[in-house]
Protein backbone atom coordinates (compact mmCIF):
# COMPACT_ATOMS: atom_id res chain seq x y z
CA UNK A 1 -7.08 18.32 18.47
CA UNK A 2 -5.82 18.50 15.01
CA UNK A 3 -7.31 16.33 12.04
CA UNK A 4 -5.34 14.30 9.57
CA UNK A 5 -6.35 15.90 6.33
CA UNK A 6 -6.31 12.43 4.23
CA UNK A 7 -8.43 9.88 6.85
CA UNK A 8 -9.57 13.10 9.13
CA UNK A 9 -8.92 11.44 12.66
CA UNK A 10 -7.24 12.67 15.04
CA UNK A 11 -3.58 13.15 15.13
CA UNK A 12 -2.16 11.42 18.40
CA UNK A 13 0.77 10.00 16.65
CA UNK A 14 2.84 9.04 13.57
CA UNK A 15 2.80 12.74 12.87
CA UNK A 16 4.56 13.67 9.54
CA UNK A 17 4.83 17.40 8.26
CA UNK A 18 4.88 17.92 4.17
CA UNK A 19 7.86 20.05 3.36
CA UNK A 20 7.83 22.99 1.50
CA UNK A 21 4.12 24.46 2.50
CA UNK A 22 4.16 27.66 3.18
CA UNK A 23 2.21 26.77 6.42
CA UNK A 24 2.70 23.70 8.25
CA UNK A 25 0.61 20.83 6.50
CA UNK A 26 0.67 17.91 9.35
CA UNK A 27 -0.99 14.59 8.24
CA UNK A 28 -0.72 10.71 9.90
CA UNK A 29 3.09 9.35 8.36
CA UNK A 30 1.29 6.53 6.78
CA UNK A 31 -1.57 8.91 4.97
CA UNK A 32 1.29 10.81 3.47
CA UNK A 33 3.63 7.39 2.75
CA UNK A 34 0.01 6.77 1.12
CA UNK A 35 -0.59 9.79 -0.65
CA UNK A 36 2.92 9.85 -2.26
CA UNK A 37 2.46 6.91 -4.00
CA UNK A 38 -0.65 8.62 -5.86
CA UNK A 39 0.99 12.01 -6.02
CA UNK A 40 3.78 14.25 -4.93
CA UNK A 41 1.04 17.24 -3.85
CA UNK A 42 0.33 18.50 -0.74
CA UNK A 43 -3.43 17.13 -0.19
CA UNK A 44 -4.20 20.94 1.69
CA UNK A 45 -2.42 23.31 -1.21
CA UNK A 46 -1.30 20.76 -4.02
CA UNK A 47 1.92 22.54 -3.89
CA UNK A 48 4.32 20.33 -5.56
CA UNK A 49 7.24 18.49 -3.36
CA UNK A 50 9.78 19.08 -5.72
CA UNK A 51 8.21 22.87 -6.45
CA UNK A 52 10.79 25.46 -5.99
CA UNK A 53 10.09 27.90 -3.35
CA UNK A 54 8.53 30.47 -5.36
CA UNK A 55 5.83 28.30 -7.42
CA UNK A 56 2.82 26.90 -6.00
């Protein structure tokens, strides 16, 4: 299975996807409620969430 890419275990449920990666960037919905209180970039590509399409 796939890993959660902030607490790397498994992801079996509260799935959330980042929007705006160019690939799909799937992480546990509380690591990512977590990680955009720190931050608003992707842990995988640190794209921005508020990056237009074009900039990474």
């Amino acid at each position: 299975g796939q890993e959660c890419s902030v607490c790397f275990d498994l992801l079996e449920s509260d799935v959330a996807v980042w929007p705006g990666c160019s690939m799909p960037h799937v992480f546990h919905g509380a690591c990512l409620a977590e990680t955009l209180r720190e931050s608003e970039m992707c842990p995988l590509c640190r794209r921005k969430l508020s990056a237009p399409d074009e900039q990474v």
